[in-house]
Protein backbone atom coordinates (compact mmCIF):
# COMPACT_ATOMS: atom_id res chain seq x y z
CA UNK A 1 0.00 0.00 0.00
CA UNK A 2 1.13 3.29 -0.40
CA UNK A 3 1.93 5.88 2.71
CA UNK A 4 0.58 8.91 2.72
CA UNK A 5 -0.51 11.84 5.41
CA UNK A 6 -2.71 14.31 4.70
CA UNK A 7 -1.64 17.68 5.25
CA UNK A 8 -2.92 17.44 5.93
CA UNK A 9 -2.33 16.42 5.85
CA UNK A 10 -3.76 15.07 7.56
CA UNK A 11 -3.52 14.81 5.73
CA UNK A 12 -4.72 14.08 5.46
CA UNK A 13 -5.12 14.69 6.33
CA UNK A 14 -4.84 14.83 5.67
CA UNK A 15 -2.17 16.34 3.40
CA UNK A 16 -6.14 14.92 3.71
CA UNK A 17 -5.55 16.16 3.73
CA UNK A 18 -3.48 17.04 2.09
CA UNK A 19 -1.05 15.42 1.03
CA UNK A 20 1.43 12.73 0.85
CA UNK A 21 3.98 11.44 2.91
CA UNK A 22 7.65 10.26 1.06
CA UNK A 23 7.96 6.71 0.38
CA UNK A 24 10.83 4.85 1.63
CA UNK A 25 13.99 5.80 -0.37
CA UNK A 26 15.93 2.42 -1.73
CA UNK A 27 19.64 1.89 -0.63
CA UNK A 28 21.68 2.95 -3.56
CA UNK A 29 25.16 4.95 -4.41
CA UNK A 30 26.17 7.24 -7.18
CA UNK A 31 23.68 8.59 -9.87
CA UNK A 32 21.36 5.85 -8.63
CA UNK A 33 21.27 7.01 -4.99
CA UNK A 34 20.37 10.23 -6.18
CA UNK A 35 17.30 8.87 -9.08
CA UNK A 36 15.93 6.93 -5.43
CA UNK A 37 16.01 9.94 -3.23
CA UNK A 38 13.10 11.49 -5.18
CA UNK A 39 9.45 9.71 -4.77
CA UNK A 40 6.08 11.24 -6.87
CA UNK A 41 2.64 11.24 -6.44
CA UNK A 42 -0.25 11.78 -8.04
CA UNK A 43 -4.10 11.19 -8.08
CA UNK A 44 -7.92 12.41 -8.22
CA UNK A 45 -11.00 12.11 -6.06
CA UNK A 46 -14.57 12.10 -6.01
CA UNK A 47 -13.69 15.18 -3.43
CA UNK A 48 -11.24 16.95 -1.59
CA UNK A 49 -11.59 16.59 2.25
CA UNK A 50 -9.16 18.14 4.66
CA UNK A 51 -10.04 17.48 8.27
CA UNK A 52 -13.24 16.12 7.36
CA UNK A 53 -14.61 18.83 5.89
CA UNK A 54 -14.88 19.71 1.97
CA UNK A 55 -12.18 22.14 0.27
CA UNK A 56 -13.39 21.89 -3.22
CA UNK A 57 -17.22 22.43 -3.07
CA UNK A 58 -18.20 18.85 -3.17
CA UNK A 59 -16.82 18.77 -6.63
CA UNK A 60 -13.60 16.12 -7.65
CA UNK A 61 -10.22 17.19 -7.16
CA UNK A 62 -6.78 16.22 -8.24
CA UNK A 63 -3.64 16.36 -6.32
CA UNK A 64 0.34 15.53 -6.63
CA UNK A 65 3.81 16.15 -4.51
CA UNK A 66 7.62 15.20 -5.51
CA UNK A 67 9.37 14.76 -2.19
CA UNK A 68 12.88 14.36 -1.36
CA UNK A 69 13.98 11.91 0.96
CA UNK A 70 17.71 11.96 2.74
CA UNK A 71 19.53 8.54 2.04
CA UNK A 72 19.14 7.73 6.16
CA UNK A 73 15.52 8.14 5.64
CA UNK A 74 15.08 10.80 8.31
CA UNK A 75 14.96 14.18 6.28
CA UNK A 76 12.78 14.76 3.31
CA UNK A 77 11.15 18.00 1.73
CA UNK A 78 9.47 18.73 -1.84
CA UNK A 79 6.59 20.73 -3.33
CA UNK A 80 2.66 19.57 -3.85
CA UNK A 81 -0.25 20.74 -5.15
CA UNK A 82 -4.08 20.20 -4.77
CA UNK A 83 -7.44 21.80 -6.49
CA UNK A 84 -9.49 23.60 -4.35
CA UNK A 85 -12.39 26.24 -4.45
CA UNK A 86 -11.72 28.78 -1.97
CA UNK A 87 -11.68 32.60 -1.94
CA UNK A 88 -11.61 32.44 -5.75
CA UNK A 89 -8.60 29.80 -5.74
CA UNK A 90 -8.27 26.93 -7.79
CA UNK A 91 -4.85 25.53 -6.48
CA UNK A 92 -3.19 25.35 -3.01
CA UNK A 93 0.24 24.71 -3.74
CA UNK A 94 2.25 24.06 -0.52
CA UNK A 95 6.58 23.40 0.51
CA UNK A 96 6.83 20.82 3.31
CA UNK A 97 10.01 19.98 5.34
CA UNK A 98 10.05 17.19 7.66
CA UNK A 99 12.10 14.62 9.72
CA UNK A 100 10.52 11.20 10.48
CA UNK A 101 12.51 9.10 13.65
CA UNK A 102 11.90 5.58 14.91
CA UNK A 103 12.55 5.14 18.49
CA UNK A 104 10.94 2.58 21.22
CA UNK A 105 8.86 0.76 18.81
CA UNK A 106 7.25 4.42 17.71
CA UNK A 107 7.75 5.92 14.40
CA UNK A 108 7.13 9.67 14.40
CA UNK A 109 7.01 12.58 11.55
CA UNK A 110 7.56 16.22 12.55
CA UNK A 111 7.28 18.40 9.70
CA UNK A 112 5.65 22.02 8.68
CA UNK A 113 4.15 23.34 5.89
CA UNK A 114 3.63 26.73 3.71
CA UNK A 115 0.68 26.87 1.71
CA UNK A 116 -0.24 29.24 -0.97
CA UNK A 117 -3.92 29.72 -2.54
CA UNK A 118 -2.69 30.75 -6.56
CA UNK A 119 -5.14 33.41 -8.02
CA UNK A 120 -6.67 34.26 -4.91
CA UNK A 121 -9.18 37.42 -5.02
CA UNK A 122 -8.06 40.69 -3.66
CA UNK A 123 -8.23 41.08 0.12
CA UNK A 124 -8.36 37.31 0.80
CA UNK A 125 -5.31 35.85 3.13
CA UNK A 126 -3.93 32.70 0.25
CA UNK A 127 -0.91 32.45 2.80
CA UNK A 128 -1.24 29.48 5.24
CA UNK A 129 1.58 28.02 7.48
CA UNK A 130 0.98 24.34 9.24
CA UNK A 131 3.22 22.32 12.03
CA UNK A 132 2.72 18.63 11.95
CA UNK A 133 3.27 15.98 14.48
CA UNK A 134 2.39 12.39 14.47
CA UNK A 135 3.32 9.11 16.28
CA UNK A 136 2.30 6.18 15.14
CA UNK A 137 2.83 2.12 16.11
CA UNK A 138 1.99 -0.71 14.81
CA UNK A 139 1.72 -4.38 16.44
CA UNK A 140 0.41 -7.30 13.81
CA UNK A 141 -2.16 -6.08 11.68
CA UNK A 142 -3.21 -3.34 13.99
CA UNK A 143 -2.10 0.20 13.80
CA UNK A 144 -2.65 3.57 15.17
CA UNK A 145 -1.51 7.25 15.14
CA UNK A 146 -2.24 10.60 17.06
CA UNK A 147 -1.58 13.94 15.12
CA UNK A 148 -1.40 17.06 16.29
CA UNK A 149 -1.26 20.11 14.11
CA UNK A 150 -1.21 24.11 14.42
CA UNK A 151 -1.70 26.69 12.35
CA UNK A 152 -0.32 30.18 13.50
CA UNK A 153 -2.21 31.80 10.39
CA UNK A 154 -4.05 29.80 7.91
CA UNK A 155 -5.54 30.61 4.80
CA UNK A 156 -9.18 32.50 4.63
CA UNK A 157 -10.97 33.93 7.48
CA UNK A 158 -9.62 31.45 10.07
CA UNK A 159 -6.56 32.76 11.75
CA UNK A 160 -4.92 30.13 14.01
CA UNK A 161 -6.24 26.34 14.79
CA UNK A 162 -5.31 23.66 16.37
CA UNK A 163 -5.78 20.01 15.25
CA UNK A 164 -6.23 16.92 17.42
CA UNK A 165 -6.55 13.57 15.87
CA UNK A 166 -6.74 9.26 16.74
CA UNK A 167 -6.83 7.04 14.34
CA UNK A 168 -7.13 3.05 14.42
CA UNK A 169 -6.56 0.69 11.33
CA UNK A 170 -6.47 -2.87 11.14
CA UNK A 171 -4.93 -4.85 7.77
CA UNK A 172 -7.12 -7.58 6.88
CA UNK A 173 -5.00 -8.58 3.79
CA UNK A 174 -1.53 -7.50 3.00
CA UNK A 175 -3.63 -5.13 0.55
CA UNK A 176 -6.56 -3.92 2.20
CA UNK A 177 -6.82 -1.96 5.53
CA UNK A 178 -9.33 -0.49 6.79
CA UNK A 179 -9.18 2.72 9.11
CA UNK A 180 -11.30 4.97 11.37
CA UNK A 181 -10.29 8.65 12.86
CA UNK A 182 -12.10 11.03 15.09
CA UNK A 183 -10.46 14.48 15.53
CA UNK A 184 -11.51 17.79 17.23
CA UNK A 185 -10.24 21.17 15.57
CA UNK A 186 -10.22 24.43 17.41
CA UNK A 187 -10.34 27.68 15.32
CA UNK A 188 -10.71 31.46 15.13
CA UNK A 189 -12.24 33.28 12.73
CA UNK A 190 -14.11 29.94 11.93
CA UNK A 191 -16.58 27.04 13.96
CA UNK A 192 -15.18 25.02 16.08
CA UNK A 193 -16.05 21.29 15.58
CA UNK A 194 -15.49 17.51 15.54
CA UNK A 195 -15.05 15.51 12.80
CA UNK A 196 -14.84 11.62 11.87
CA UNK A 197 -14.27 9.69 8.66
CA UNK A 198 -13.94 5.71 8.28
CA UNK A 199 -13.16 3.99 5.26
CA UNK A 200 -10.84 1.32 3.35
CA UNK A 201 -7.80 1.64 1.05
CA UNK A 202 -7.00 -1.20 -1.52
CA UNK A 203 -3.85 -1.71 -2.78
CA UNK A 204 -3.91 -2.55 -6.72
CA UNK A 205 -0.29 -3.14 -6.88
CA UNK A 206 2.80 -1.65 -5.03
CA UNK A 207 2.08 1.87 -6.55
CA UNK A 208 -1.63 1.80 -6.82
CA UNK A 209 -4.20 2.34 -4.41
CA UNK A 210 -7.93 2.88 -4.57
CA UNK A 211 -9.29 4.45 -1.45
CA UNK A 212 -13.26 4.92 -0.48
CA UNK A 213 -14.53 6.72 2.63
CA UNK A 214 -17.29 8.19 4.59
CA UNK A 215 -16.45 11.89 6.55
CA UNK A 216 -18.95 13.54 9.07
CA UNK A 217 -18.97 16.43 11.44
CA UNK A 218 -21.36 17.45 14.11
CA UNK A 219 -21.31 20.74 12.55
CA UNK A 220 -23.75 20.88 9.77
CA UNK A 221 -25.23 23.56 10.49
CA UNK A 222 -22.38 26.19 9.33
CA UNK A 223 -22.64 25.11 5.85
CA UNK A 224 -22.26 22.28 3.38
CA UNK A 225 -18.50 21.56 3.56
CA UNK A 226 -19.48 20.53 7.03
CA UNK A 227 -22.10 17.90 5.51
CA UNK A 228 -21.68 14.14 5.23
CA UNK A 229 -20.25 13.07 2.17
CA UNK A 230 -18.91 9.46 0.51
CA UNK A 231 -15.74 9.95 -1.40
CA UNK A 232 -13.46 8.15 -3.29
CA UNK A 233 -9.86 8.58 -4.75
CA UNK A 234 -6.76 6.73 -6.38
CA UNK A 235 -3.56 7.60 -6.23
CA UNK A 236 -0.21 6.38 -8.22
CA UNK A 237 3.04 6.72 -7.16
CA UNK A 238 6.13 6.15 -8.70
C-alpha cells in the first residue's frame, strides 16, 4: 500500500488532507542514490476533504507532490499541489520539510508546511503556514496514530487552529486496511467542531491504491462543507 498523510495532511489529512507522505527511499550509491532519493505522487478524487470537511465544493479534485527523501531516511522536503475552491482559488500549492525518527517501537514525523492559494481574489489571506506531528505504532495487523497540528495563520478567514486527531486501522490482507479517525479542531475566525471519517484503502499493486470513505462532522449547520459526504480517490506513485 502506499503511505501517505494528509496535510494534511492530515492529511490528510490529511495532506487529507493534504497530502502525501515520502515513500521509503531504496539503498543505492552514485547517480542511482540520487534517481531513489526522489518519490512522486499523483491522483484524483470524487472530493477533496481536509479534516473532514470539503475544500473543493463537493466537486472532484486532483492532487500531486515530488518529495525528497535523505539517504538515512530521516529528512525529506518537496513541493505539492491540490485543487481547491476557496476565496476564488483553484490551487493550493504548498513546501513541506520534515524529519521522520523511529525510536521505542514508535515511528514519528515532525514536519511544517507553507501553503499558498494561486489566483486568490483581492483582500483574501492565500498564505497558510501548518506544524505537523504524528506518532504512530503498529503491532500485527493493527495500527494507530495521534496527530497534532497548528496553524499560526491559515488561509481565509480562520486565523490560528489547532488540530487533534486518533486514528485506528487494522490490515485484513496484505492489501486492504481499513481505518477509522475522530479528531476535534479548534479555530478562530471559523466554527469550532469535531469531525470523523472511516473507510478502506485497496492496494492494486505496489504503486496503486484505490481508497473509499465516509467523513462527518457534528457541525452541519455552518454550511455544506461541514455535511456528510462518501468519497473516493486513487492515487499512483512512482
Amino acid at each position: 500500500m502506499i503511505r501517505t498523510t494528509v496535510l494534511a495532511a492530515p492529511i490528510v489529512a490529511l495532506l487529507a488532507a493534504a497530502l502525501a507522505a515520502p515513500a521509503a527511499a531504496q539503498s543505492a550509491s552514485g547517480a542511482s542514490a540520487s534517481r531513489n532519493a526522489w518519490s512522486f505522487l499523483a491522483g484524483v478524487g470524487t472530493e477533496n476533504r481536509s479534516k473532514n470537511i470539503s475544500k473543493s465544493g463537493g466537486d472532484g479534485y486532483a492532487f500531486g507532490s515530488a518529495i525528497w527523501e535523505s539517504a538515512d531516511g530521516l529528512f525529506y522536503a518537496g513541493p505539492g499541489f491540490e485543487t481547491v475552491q476557496a476565496g476564488g482559488s483553484n490551487v493550493e500549492a504548498e513546501f513541506i520539510v520534515g524529519y521522520q525518527p523511529e525510536a521505542f517501537g514508535y515511528s514519528f514525523d515532525f514536519n511544517a508546511a507553507y501553503k499558498h492559494r494561486v489566483g486568490a481574489q483581492a483582500g483574501y489571506d492565500e498564505i497558510g503556514v501548518e506544524l505537523t506531528g504524528n506518532v504512530s505504532r503498529s503491532i500485527g495487523p493493527a495500527s494507530a496514530r495521534l496527530q497534532v497540528q497548528y496553524s499560526p495563520d491559515a488561509p481565509g478567514s480562520t486565523d490560528t487552529f489547532t488540530w487533534v486527531e486518533g486514528r485506528v486501522g487494522w490490515d485484513f490482507t496484505n492489501r486492504l486496511e481499513g481505518t477509522v479517525a475522530v479528531g476535534r479542531r479548534e479555530q478562530d475566525g471559523a466554527p469550532d467542531y469535531t469531525g470523523w471519517n472511516a473507510g478502506v484503502t485497496y492496494a492494486v499493486t505496489d504503486t496503486l491504491d484505490l481508497d473509499l470513505r465516509y467523513y462527518d462532522t457534528d457541525a452541519h449547520t455552518f454550511g455544506e462543507q461541514y455535511e456528510d459526504a462518501l468519497v473516493a480517490q486513487v492515487a499512483y506513485a512512482f
